[in-house]
Every structure is written in structure tokens, then in C-alpha cells.
C-alpha atoms as a PDB file:
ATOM      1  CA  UNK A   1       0.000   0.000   0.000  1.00  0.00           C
ATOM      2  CA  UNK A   2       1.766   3.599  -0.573  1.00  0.00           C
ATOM      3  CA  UNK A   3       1.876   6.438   1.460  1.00  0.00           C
ATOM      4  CA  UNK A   4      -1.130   9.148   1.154  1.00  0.00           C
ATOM      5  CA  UNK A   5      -0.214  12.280   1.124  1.00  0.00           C
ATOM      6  CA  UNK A   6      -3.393  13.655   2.800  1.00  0.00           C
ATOM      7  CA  UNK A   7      -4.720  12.160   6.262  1.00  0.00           C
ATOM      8  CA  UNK A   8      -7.354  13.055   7.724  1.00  0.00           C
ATOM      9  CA  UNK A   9      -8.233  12.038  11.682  1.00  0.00           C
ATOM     10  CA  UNK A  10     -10.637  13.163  14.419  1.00  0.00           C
ATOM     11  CA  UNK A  11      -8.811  14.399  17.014  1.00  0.00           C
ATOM     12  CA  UNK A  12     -12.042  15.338  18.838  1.00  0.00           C
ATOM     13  CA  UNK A  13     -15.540  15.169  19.168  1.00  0.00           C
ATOM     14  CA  UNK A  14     -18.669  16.583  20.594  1.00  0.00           C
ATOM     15  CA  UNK A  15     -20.037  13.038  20.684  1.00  0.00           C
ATOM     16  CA  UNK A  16     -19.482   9.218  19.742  1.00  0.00           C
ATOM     17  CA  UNK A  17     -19.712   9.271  16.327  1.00  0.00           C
ATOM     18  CA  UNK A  18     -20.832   6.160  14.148  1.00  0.00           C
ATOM     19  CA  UNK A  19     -18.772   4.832  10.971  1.00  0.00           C
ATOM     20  CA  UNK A  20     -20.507   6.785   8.722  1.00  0.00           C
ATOM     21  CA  UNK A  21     -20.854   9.695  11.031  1.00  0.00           C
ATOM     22  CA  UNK A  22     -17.267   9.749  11.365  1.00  0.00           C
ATOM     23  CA  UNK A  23     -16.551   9.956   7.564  1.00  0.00           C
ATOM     24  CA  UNK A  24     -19.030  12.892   6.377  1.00  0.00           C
ATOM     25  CA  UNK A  25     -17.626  15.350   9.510  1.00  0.00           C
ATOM     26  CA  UNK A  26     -13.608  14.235   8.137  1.00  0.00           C
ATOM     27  CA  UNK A  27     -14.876  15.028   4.490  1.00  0.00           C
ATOM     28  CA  UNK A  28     -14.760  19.308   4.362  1.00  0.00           C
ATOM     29  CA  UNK A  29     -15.625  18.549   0.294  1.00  0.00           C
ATOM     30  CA  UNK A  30     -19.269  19.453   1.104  1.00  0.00           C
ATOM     31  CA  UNK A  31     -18.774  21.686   3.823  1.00  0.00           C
ATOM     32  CA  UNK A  32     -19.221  25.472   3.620  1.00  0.00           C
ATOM     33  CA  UNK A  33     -15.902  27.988   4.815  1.00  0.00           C
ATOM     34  CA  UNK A  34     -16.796  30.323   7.655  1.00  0.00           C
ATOM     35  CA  UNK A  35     -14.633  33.192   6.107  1.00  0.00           C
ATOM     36  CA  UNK A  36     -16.413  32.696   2.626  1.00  0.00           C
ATOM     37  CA  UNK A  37     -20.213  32.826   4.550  1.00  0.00           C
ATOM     38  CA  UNK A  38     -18.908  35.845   7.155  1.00  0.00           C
ATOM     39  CA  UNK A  39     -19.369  39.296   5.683  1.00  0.00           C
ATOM     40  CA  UNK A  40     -16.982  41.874   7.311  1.00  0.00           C
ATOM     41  CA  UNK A  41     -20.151  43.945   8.331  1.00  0.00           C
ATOM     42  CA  UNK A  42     -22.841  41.698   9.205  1.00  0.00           C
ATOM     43  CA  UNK A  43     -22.723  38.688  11.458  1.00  0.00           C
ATOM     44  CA  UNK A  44     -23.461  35.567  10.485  1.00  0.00           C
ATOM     45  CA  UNK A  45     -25.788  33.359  12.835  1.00  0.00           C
ATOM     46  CA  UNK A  46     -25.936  29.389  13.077  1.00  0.00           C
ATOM     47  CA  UNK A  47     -27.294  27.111  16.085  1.00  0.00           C
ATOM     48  CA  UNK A  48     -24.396  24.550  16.315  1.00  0.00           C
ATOM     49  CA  UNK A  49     -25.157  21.327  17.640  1.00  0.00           C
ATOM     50  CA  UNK A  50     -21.976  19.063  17.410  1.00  0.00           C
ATOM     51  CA  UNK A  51     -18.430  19.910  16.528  1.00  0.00           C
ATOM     52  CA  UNK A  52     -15.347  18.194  15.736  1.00  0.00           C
ATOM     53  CA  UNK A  53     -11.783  18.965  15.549  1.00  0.00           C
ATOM     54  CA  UNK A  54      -9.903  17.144  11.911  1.00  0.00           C
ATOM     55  CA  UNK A  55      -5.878  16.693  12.815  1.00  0.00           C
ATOM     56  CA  UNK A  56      -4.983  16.816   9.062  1.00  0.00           C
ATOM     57  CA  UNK A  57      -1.691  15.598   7.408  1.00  0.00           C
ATOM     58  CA  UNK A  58      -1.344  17.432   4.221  1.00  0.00           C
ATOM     59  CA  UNK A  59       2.244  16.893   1.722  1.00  0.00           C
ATOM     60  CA  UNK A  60       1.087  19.006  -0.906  1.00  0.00           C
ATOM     61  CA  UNK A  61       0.278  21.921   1.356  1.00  0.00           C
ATOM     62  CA  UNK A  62       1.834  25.381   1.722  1.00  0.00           C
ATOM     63  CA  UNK A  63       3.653  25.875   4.302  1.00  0.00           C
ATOM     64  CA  UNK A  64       3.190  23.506   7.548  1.00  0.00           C
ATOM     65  CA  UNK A  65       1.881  20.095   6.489  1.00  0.00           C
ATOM     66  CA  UNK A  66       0.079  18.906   9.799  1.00  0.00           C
ATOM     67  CA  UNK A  67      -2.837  21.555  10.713  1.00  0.00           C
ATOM     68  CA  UNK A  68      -6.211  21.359  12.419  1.00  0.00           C
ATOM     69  CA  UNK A  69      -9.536  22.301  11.243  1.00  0.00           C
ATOM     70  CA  UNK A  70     -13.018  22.791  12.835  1.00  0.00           C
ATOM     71  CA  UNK A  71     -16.009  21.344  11.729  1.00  0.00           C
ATOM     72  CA  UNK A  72     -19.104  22.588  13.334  1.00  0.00           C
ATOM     73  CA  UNK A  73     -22.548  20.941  12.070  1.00  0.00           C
ATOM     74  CA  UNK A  74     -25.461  23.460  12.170  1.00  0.00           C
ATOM     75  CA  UNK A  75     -29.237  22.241  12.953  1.00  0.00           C
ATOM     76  CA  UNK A  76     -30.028  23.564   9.917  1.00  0.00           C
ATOM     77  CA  UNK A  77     -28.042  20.588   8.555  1.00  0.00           C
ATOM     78  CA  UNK A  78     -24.647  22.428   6.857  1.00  0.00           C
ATOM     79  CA  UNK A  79     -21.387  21.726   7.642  1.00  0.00           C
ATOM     80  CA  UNK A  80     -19.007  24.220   8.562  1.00  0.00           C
ATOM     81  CA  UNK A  81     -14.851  24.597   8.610  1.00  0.00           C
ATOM     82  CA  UNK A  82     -12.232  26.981  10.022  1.00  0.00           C
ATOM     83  CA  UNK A  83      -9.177  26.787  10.868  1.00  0.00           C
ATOM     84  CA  UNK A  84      -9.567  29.606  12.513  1.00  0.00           C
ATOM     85  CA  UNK A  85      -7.922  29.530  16.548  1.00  0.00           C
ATOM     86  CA  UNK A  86      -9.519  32.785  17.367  1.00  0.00           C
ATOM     87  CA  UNK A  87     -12.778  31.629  16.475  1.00  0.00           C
ATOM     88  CA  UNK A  88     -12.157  28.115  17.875  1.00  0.00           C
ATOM     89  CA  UNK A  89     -11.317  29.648  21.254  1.00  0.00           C
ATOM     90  CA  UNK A  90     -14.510  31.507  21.726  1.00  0.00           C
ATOM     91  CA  UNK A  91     -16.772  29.008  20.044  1.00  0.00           C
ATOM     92  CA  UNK A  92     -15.171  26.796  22.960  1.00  0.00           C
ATOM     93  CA  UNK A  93     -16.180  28.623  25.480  1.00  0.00           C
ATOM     94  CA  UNK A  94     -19.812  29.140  23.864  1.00  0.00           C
ATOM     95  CA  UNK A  95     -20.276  25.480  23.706  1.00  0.00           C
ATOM     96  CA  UNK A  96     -18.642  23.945  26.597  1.00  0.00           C
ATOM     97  CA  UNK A  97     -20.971  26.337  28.799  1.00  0.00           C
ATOM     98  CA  UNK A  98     -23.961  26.189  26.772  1.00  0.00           C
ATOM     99  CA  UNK A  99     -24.214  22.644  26.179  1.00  0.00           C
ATOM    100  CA  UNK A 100     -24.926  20.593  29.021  1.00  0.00           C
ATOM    101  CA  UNK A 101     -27.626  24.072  30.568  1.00  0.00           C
ATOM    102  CA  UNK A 102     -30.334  22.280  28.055  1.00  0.00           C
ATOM    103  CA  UNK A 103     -30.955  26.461  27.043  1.00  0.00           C
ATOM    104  CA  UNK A 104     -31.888  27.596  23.443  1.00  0.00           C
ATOM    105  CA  UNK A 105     -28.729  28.988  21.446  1.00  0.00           C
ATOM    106  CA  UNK A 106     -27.292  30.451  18.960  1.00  0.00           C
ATOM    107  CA  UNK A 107     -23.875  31.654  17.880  1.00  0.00           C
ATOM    108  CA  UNK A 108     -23.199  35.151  15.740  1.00  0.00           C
ATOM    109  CA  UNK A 109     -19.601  34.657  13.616  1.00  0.00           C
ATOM    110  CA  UNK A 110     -17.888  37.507  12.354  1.00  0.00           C
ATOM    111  CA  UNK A 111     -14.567  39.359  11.652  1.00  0.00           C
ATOM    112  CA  UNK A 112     -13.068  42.075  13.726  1.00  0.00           C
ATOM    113  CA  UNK A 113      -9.646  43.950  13.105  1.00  0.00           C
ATOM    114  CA  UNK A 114      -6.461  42.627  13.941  1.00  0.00           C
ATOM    115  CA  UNK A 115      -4.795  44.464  16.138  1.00  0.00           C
ATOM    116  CA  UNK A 116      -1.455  42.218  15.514  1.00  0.00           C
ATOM    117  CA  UNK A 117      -1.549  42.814  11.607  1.00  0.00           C
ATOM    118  CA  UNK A 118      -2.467  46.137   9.762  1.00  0.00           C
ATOM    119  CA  UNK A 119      -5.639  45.555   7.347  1.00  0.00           C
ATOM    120  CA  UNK A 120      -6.531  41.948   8.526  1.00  0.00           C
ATOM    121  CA  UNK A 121      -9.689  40.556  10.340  1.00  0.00           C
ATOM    122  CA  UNK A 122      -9.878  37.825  12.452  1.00  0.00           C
ATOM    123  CA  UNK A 123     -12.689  35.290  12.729  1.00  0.00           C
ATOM    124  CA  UNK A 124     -14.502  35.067  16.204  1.00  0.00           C
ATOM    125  CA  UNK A 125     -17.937  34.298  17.573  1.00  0.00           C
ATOM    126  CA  UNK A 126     -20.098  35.566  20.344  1.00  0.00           C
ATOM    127  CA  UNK A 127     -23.353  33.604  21.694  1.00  0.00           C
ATOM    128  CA  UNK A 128     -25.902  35.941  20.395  1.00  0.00           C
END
């Protein structure tokens, strides 16, 4: 068998996920990019209600080769990725608290202004 030159595992997981479970959150083919979705002026709003973290091994890629990337699946039924930290960080903290209270949520994503580099945004959430 040769080597692959892209790997993708589940580092982590809201939940136990079955087989097939397991392969549509590692496949981001059909999932939609939170900075192509975010506007810089208007948030954009989802209800999240599992998330996993991908640990992908990529040879081909620019720059570092192992990365993460966050999948977040929406209730209504899209697929999200980042690999956004920022945003990871406070959707974190959104879900870890939210989750188990059994309240009604949602999350608002958008962009705010670097204030590390000139003329970039950053991706973040709040719980809206």
C-alpha cells in the first residue's frame, strides 16, 4: 500500500460518532468555509449542535503540512470549517458552557480587526 499524502483524523468530538458519522464530519468537500459565509459587516448566525476537531496531514500543502480544522454541524443541517484559533477559542467557550444548561442557542460569527496585523480581520464568535 503507498503512502497518502493527505490524512485526515478526528482528534475530537462533541459526541461518539458512528462509521458513517465519522466519515461525512472528516470530508470538508461538502462543507461550507466560515470566512467565505462571514461578511466583514454583518454577522453571520448558526445554532451549532456538534463539533469536531480534523488533525490533518497534508504533503502538498503550503507551508506547515500537519494543521487542524473545525467542523461545526449546524441544525439547519450544513457543515461548517475553520481553521480559525480565534474563532475556535470563543466558540469553545460558547459550547462547553452552553451545552450541558439544556438552554436555546445560537452563535453570531464575524470578523473584527487585527490588532497584531495592519488591514486583517480575524474570525470570532459571540453567543448571540
Amino acid at each position: 500500500m503507498s503512502e497518502k499524502n493527505y490524512v485526515v483524523n478526528i482528534a475530537e468530538c462533541s459526541r461518539e460518532l458512528t462509521a458513517r458519522e465519522r466519515i461525512y464530519m472528516k470530508d470538508t468537500t461538502n462543507a461550507i468555509k466560515l470566512d467565505d459565509v462571514v461578511a466583514d459587516e454583518k454577522p453571520f448566525n448558526i445554532k451549532p449542535v456538534d463539533y469536531a476537531i480534523l488533525s490533518v496531514h497534508n504533503e502538498k500543502a503550503q507551508g506547515d503540512k500537519d494543521y487542524e480544522q473545525f467542523i461545526i454541524l449546524a441544525e439547519d443541517g450544513n457543515k461548517y470549517y475553520t481553521g480559525s484559533h480565534s474563532f475556535w477559542d470563543a466558540f469553545c467557550d460558547i459550547w462547553f458552557e452552553m451545552h450541558d444548561s439544556g438552554e436555546e442557542y445560537t452563535i453570531d460569527i464575524y470578523k473584527l480587526d487585527s490588532k497584531n496585523y495592519k488591514g486583517k480581520k480575524f474570525l470570532t464568535c459571540s453567543i448571540a
